[in-house]
C-alpha atoms as a PDB file:
ATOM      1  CA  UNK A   1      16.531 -88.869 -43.238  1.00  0.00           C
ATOM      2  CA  UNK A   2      19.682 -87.779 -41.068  1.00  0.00           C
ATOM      3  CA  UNK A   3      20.515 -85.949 -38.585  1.00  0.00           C
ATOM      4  CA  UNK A   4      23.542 -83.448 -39.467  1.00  0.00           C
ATOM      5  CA  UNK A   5      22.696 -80.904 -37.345  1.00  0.00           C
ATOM      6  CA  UNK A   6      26.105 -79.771 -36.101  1.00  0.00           C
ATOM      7  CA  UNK A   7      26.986 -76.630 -33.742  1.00  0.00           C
ATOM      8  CA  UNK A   8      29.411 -74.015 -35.479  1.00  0.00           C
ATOM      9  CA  UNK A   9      31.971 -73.834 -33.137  1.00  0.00           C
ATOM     10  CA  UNK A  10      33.194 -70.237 -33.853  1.00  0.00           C
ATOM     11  CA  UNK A  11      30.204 -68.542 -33.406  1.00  0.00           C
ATOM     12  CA  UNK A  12      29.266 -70.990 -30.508  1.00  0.00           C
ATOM     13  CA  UNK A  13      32.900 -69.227 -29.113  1.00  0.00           C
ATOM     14  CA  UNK A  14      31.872 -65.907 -30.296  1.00  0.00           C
ATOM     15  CA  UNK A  15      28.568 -65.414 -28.272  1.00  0.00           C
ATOM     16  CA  UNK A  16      30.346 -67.410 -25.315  1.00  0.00           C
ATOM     17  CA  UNK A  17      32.305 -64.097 -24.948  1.00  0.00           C
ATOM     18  CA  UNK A  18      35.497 -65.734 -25.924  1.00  0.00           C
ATOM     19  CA  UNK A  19      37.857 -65.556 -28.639  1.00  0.00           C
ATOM     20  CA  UNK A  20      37.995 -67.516 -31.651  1.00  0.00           C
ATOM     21  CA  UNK A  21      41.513 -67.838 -33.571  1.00  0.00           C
ATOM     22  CA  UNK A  22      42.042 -68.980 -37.106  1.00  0.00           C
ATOM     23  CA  UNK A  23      44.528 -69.336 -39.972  1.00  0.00           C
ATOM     24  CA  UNK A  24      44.653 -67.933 -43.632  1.00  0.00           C
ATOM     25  CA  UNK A  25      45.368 -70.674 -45.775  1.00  0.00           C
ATOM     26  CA  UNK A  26      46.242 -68.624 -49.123  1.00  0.00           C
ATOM     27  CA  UNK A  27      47.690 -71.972 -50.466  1.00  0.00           C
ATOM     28  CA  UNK A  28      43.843 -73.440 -50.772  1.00  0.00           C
ATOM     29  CA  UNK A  29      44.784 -76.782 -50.272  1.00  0.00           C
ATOM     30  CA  UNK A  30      42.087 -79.485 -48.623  1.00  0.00           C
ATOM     31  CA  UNK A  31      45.127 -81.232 -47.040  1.00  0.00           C
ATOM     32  CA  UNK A  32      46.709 -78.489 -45.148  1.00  0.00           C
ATOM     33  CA  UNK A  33      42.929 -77.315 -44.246  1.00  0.00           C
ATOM     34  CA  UNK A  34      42.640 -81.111 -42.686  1.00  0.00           C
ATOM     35  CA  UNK A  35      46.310 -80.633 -40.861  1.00  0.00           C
ATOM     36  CA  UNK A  36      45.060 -76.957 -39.430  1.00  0.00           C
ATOM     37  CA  UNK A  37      42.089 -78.351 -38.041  1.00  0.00           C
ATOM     38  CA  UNK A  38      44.213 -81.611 -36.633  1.00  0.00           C
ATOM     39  CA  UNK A  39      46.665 -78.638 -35.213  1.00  0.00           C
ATOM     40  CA  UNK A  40      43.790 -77.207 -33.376  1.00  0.00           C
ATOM     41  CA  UNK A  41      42.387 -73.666 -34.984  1.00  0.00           C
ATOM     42  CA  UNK A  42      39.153 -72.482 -34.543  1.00  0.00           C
ATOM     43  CA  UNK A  43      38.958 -71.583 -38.112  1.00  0.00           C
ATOM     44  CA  UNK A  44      40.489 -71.716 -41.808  1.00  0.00           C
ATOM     45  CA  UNK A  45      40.236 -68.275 -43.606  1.00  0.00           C
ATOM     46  CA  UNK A  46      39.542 -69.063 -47.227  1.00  0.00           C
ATOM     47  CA  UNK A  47      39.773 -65.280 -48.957  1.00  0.00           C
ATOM     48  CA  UNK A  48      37.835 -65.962 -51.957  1.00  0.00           C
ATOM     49  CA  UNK A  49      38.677 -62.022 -52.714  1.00  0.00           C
ATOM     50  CA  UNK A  50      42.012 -62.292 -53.934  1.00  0.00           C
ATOM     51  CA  UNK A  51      42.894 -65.532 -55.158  1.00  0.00           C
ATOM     52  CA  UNK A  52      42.032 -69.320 -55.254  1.00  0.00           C
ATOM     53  CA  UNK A  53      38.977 -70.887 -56.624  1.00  0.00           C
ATOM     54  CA  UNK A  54      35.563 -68.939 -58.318  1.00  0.00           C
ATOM     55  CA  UNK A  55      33.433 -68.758 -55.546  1.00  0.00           C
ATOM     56  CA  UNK A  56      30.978 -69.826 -57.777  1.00  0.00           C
ATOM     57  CA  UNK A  57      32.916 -73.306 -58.220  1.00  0.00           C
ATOM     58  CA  UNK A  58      30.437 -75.465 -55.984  1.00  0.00           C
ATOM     59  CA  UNK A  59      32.702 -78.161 -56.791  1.00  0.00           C
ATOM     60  CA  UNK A  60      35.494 -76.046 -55.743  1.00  0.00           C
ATOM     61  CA  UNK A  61      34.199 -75.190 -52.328  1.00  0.00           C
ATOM     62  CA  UNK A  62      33.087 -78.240 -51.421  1.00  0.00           C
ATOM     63  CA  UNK A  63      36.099 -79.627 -51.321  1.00  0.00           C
ATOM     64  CA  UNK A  64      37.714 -77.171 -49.156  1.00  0.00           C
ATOM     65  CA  UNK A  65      34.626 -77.560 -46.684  1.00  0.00           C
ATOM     66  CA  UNK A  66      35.443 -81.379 -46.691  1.00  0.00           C
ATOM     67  CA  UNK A  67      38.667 -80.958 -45.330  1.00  0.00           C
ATOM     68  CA  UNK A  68      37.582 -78.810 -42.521  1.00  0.00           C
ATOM     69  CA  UNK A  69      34.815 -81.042 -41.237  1.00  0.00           C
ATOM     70  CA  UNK A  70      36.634 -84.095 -41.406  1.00  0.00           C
ATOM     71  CA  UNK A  71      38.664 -82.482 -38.528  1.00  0.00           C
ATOM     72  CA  UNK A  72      36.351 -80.689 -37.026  1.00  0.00           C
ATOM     73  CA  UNK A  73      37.383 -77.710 -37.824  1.00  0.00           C
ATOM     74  CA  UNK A  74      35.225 -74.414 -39.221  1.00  0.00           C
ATOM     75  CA  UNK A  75      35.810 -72.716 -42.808  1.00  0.00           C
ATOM     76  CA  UNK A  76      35.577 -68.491 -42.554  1.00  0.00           C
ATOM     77  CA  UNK A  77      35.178 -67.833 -46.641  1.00  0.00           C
ATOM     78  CA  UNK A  78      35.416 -64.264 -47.280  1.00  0.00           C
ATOM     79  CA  UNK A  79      33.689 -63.835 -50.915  1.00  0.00           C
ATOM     80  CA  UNK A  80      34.416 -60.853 -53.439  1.00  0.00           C
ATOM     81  CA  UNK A  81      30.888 -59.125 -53.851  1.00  0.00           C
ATOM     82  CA  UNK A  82      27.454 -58.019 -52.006  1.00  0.00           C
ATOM     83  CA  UNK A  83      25.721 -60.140 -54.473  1.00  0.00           C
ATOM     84  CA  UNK A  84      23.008 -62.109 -52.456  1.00  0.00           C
ATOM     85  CA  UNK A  85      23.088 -64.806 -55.555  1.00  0.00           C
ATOM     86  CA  UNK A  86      26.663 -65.613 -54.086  1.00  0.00           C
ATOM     87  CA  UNK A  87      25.775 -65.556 -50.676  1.00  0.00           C
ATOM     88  CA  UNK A  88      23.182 -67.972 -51.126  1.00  0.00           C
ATOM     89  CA  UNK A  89      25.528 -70.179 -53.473  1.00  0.00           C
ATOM     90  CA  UNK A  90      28.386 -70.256 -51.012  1.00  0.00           C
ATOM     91  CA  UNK A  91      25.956 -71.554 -48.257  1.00  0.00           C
ATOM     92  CA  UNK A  92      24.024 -73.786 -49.752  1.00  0.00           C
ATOM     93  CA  UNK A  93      27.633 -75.763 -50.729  1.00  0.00           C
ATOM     94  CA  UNK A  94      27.815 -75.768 -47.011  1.00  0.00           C
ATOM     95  CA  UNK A  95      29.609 -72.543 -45.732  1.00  0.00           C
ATOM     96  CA  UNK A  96      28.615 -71.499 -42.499  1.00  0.00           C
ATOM     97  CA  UNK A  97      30.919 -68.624 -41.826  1.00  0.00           C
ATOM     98  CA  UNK A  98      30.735 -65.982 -44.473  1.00  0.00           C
ATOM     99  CA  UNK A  99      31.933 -62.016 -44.851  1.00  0.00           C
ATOM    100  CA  UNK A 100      31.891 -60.083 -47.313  1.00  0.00           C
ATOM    101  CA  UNK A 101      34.487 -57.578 -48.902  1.00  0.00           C
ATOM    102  CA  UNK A 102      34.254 -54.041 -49.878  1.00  0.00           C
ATOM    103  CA  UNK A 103      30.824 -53.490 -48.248  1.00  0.00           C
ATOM    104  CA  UNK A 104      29.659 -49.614 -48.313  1.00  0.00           C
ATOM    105  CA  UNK A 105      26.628 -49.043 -46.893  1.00  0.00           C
ATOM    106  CA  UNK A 106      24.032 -50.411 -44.456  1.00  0.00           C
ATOM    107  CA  UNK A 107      21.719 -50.668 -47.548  1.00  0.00           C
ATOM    108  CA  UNK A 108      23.945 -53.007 -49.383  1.00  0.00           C
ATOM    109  CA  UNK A 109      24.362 -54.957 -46.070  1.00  0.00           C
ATOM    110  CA  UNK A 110      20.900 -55.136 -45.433  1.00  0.00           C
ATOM    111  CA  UNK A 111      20.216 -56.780 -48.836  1.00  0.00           C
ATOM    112  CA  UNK A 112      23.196 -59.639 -48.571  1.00  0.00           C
ATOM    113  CA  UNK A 113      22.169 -60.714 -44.458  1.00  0.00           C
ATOM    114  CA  UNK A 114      18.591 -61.254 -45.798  1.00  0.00           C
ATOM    115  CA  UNK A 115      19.866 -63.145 -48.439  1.00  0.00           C
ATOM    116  CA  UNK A 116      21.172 -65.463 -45.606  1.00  0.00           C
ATOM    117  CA  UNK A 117      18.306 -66.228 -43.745  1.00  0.00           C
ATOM    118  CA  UNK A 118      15.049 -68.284 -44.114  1.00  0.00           C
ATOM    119  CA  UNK A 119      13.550 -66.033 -41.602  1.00  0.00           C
ATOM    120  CA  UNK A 120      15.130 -62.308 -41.169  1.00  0.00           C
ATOM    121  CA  UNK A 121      14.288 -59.870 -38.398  1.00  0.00           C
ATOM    122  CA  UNK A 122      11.100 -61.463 -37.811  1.00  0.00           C
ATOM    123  CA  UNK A 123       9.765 -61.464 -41.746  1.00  0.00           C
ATOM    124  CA  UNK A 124      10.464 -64.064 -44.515  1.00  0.00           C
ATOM    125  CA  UNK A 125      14.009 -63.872 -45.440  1.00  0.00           C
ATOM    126  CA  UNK A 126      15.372 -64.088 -49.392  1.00  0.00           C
ATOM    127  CA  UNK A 127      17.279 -67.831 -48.472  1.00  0.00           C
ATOM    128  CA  UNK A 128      16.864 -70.125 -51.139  1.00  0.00           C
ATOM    129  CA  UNK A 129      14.501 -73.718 -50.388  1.00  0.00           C
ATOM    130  CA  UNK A 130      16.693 -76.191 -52.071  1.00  0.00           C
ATOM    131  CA  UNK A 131      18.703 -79.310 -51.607  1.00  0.00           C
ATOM    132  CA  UNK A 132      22.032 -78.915 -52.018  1.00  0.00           C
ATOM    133  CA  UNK A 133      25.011 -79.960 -50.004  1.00  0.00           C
ATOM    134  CA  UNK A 134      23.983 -77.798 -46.649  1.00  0.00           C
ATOM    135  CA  UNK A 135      20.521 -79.684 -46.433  1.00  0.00           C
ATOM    136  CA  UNK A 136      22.556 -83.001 -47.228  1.00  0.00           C
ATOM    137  CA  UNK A 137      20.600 -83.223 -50.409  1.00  0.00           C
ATOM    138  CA  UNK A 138      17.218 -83.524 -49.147  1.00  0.00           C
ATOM    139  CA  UNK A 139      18.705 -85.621 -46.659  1.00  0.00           C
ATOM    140  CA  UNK A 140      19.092 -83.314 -43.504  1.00  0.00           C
ATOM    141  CA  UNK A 141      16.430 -83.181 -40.641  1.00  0.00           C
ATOM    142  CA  UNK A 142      15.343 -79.937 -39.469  1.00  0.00           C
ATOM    143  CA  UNK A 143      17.519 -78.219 -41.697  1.00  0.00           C
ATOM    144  CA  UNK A 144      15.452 -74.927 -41.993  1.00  0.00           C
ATOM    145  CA  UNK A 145      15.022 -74.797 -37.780  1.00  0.00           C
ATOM    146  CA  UNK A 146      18.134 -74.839 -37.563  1.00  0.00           C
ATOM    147  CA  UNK A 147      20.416 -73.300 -40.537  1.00  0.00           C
ATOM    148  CA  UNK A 148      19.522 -69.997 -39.846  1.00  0.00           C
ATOM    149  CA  UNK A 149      21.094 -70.694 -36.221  1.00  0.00           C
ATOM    150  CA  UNK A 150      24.488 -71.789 -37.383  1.00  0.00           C
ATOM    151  CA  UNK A 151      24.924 -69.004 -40.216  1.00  0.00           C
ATOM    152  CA  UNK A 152      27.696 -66.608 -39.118  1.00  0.00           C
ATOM    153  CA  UNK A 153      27.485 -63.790 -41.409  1.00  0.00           C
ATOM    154  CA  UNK A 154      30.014 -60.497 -41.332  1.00  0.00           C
ATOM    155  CA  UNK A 155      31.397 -57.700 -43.352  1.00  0.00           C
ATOM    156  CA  UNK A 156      34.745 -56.274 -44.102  1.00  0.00           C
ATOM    157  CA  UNK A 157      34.867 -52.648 -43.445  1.00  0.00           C
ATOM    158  CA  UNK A 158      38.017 -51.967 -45.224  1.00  0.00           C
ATOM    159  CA  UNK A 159      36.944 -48.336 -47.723  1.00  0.00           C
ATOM    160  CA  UNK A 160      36.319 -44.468 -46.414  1.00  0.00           C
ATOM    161  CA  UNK A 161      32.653 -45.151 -47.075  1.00  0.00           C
ATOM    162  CA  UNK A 162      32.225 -48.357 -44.873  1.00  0.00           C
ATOM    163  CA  UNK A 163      34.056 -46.728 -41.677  1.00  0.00           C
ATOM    164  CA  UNK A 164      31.956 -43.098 -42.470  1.00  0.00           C
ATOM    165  CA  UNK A 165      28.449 -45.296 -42.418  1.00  0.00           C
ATOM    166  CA  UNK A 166      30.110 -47.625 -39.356  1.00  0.00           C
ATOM    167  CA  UNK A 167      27.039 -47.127 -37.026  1.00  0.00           C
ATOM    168  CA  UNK A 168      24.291 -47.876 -39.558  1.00  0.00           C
ATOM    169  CA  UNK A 169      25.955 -51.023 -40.585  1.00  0.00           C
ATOM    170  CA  UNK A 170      26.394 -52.273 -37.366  1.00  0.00           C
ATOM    171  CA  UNK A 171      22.822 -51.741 -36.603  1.00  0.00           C
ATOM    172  CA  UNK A 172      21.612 -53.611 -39.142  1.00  0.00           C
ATOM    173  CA  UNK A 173      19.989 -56.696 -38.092  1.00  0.00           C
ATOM    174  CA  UNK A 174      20.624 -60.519 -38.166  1.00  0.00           C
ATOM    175  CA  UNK A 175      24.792 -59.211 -38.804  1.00  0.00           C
ATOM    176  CA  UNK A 176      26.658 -61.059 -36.600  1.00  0.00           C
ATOM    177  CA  UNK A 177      29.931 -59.366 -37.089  1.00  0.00           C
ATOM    178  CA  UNK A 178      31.955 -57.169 -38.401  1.00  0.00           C
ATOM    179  CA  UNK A 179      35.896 -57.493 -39.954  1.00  0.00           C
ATOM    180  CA  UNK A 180      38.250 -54.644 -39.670  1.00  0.00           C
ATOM    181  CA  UNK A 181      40.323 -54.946 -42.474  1.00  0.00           C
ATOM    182  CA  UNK A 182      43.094 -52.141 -41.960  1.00  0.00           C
ATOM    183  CA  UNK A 183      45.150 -53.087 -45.680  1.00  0.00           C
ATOM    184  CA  UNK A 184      42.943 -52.062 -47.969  1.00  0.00           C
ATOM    185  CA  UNK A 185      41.656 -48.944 -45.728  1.00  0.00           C
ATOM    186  CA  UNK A 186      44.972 -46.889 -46.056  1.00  0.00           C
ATOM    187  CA  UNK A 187      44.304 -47.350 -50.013  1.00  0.00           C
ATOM    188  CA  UNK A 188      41.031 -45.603 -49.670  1.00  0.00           C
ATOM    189  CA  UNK A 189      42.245 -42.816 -47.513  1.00  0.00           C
ATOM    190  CA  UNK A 190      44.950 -42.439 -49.525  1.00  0.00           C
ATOM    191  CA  UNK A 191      47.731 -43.891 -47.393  1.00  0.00           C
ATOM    192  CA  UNK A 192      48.489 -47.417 -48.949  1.00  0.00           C
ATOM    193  CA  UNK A 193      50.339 -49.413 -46.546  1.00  0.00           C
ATOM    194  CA  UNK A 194      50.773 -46.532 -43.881  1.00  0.00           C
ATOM    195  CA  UNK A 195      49.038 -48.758 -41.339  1.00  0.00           C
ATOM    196  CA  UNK A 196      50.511 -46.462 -38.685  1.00  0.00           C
ATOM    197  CA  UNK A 197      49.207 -43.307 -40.161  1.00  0.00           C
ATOM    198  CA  UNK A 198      47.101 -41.573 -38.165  1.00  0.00           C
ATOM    199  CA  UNK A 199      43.969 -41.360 -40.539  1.00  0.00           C
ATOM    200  CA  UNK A 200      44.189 -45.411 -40.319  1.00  0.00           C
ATOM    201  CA  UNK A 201      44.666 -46.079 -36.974  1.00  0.00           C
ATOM    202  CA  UNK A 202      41.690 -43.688 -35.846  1.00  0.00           C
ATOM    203  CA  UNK A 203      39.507 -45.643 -38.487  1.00  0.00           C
ATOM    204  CA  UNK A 204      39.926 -48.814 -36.988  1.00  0.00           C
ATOM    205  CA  UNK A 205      39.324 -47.610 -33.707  1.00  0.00           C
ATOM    206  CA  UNK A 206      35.957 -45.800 -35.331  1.00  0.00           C
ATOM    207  CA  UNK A 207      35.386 -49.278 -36.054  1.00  0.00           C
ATOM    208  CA  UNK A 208      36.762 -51.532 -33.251  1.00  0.00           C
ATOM    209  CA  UNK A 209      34.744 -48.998 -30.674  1.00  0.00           C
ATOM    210  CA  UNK A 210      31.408 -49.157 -32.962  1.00  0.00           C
ATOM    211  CA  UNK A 211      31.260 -52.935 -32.960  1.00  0.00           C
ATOM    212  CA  UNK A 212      32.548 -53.229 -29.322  1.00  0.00           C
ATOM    213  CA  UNK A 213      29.383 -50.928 -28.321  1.00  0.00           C
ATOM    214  CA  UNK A 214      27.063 -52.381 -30.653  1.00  0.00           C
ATOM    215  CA  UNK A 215      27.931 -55.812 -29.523  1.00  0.00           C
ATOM    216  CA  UNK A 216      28.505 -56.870 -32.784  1.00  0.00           C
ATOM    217  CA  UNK A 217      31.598 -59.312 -32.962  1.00  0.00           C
ATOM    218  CA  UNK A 218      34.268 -57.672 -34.259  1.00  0.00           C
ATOM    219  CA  UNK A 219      37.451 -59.538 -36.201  1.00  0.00           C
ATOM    220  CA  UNK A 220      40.779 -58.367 -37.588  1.00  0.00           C
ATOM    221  CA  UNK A 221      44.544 -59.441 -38.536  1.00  0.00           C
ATOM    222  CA  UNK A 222      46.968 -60.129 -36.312  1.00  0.00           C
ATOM    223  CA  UNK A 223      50.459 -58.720 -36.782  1.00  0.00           C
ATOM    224  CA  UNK A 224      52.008 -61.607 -34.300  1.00  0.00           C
ATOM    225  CA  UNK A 225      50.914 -62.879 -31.573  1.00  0.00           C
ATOM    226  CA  UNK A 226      51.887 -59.685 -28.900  1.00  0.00           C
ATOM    227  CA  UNK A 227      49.223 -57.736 -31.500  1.00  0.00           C
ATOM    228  CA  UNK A 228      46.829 -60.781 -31.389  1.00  0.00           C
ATOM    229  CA  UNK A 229      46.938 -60.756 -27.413  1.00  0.00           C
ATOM    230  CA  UNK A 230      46.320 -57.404 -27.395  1.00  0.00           C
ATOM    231  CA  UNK A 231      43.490 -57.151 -30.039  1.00  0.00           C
ATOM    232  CA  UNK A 232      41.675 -59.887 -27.913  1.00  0.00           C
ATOM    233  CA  UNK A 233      42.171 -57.624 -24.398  1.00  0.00           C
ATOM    234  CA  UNK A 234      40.430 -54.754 -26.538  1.00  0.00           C
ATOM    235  CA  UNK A 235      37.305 -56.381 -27.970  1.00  0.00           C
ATOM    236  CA  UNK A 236      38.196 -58.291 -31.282  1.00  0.00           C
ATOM    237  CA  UNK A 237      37.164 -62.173 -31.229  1.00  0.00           C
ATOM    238  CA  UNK A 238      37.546 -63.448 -34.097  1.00  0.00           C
ATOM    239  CA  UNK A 239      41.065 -63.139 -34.941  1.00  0.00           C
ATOM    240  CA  UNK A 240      43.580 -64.160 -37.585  1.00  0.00           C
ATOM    241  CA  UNK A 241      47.232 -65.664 -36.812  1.00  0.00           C
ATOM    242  CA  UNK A 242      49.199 -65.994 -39.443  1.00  0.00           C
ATOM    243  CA  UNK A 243      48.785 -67.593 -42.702  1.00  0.00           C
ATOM    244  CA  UNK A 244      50.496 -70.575 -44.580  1.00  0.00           C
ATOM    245  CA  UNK A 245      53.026 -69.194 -46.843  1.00  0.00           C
ATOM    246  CA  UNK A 246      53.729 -66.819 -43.436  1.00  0.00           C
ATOM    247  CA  UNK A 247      54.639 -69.852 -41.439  1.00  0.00           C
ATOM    248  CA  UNK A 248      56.466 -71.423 -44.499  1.00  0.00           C
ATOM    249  CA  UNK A 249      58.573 -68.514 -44.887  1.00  0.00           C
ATOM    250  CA  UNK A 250      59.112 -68.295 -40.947  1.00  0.00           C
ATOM    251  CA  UNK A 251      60.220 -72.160 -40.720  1.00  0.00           C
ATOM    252  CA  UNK A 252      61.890 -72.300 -44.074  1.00  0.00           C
ATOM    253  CA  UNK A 253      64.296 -69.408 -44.002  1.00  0.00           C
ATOM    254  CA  UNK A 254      65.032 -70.125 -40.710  1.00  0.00           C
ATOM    255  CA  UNK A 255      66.257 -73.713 -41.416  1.00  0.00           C
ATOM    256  CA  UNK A 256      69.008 -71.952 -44.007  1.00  0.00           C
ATOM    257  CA  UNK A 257      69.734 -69.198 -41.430  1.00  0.00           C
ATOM    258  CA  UNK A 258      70.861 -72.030 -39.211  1.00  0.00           C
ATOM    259  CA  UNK A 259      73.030 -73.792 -41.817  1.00  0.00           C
ATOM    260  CA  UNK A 260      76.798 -73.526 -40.709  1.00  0.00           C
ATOM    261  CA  UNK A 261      78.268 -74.854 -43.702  1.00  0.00           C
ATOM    262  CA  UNK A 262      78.899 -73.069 -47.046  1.00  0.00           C
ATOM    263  CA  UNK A 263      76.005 -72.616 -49.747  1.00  0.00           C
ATOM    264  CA  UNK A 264      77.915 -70.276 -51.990  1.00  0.00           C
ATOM    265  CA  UNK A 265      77.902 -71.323 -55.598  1.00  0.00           C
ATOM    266  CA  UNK A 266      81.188 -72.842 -56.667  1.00  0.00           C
END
């Protein structure tokens, strides 16, 4: 037997009342998820929503996950359903940190944060007894005291539907936090990247003041770092940076901005 047992360190920050910050990597590469964690972020955002690997790709995930714990870092995999079949798959491959997209009721909530848990608001939960890669195949000492500690489990509330059932969601148990996700809202109230509009704005704050009074930990984008700093003064604590083809473009275009000599085509 071994002992794996090992703290999560963003939800460890989370309920320490401080603030956890993390980067998207929408390139899903294992070595730039081993440089992030070298660089010092709380967390890697892997948005299994729009692009990369099937979440379903054990093989897939796994080696994302690698990356991050060689360097002590912490994966945050946002997956594209409610399903609790994926839920369970994507944490018994070893993710700890896990929200979901496009919830829309408490209901559906309800159904995928049982799915997490051995034991869930005092009853039997619907986790699955196996041995895959989070028990260390068999391997892992008091893996079933102590999974259900390290599970961080969230939902995006990114549709009309989500943001008009805010305070059920929030009060449904065992969900550790919730993920304002401001893009994808202006499409459902009919504004598509009017993040400004006035409909959106007073969503999130539906949203950011729910959690914030629930004490559910709240999360959200960052639109540079002034927005970051003031997201954290206002409640959010798990917050997102920038991402990799962000920085890329940032460094890269900057380096031929500062050329001085000629690149015009002969």
């Amino acid at each position: 037997m071994v002992d794996d047992h090992r703290a999560n360190a963003v939800k460890d920050r989370v309920e320490a009342g401080e603030v956890a910050l993390g980067v998207l990597d929408n390139t899903y590469s294992p070595t730039l998820i081993e440089f992030y964690g070298e660089l010092g972020v709380d967390f890697v955002w892997i948005d299994f929503e729009h692009g990369g690997p099937s979440p379903w790709d054990a093989n897939a995930v796994e080696g994302l996950l690698r990356a991050a714990e060689g360097t002590g870092t912490e994966v945050l995999a946002r997956v594209p359903t409610t399903e609790p079949a994926l839920v369970r798959k994507v944490l018994d491959a070893g993710v700890r940190n896990v929200f979901l997209s496009r919830v829309q009721d408490a209901e559906e909530v309800e159904r995928a944060a049982r799915a997490a848990r051995f034991e869930y608001d005092g009853e039997p939960g619907d986790r699955g007894m196996a041995n895959p890669r989070a028990r260390r195949w068999g391997l892992a000492e008091d893996y079933v005291a102590t999974e259900d500690e390290e599970v961080f489990f969230g939902v995006t509330i990114e549709n009309r539907e989500a943001v008009d059932a805010i305070d059920d969601i929030v009060a449904v148990p065992e969900l550790d936090f919730v993920f304002a996700g401001p893009l994808d809202l202006s499409v459902s109230l009919g504004h598509p990247g009017e993040l400004d509009h006035d409909e959106v704005s007073e969503g999130i704050e539906r949203v950011r003041s729910t959690a914030v009074d629930a004490d559910v930990a709240l999360g959200g984008l960052g639109f540079g770092m002034d927005d970051v700093n003031e997201k954290a003064e206002n409640g959010y604590q798990i917050l997102h940076v920038g991402s990799t083809t962000g920085a890329l473009k940032s460094a890269v275009t900057g380096w031929l901005d500062g050329f001085e000599g000629s690149r015009s085509a002969e």
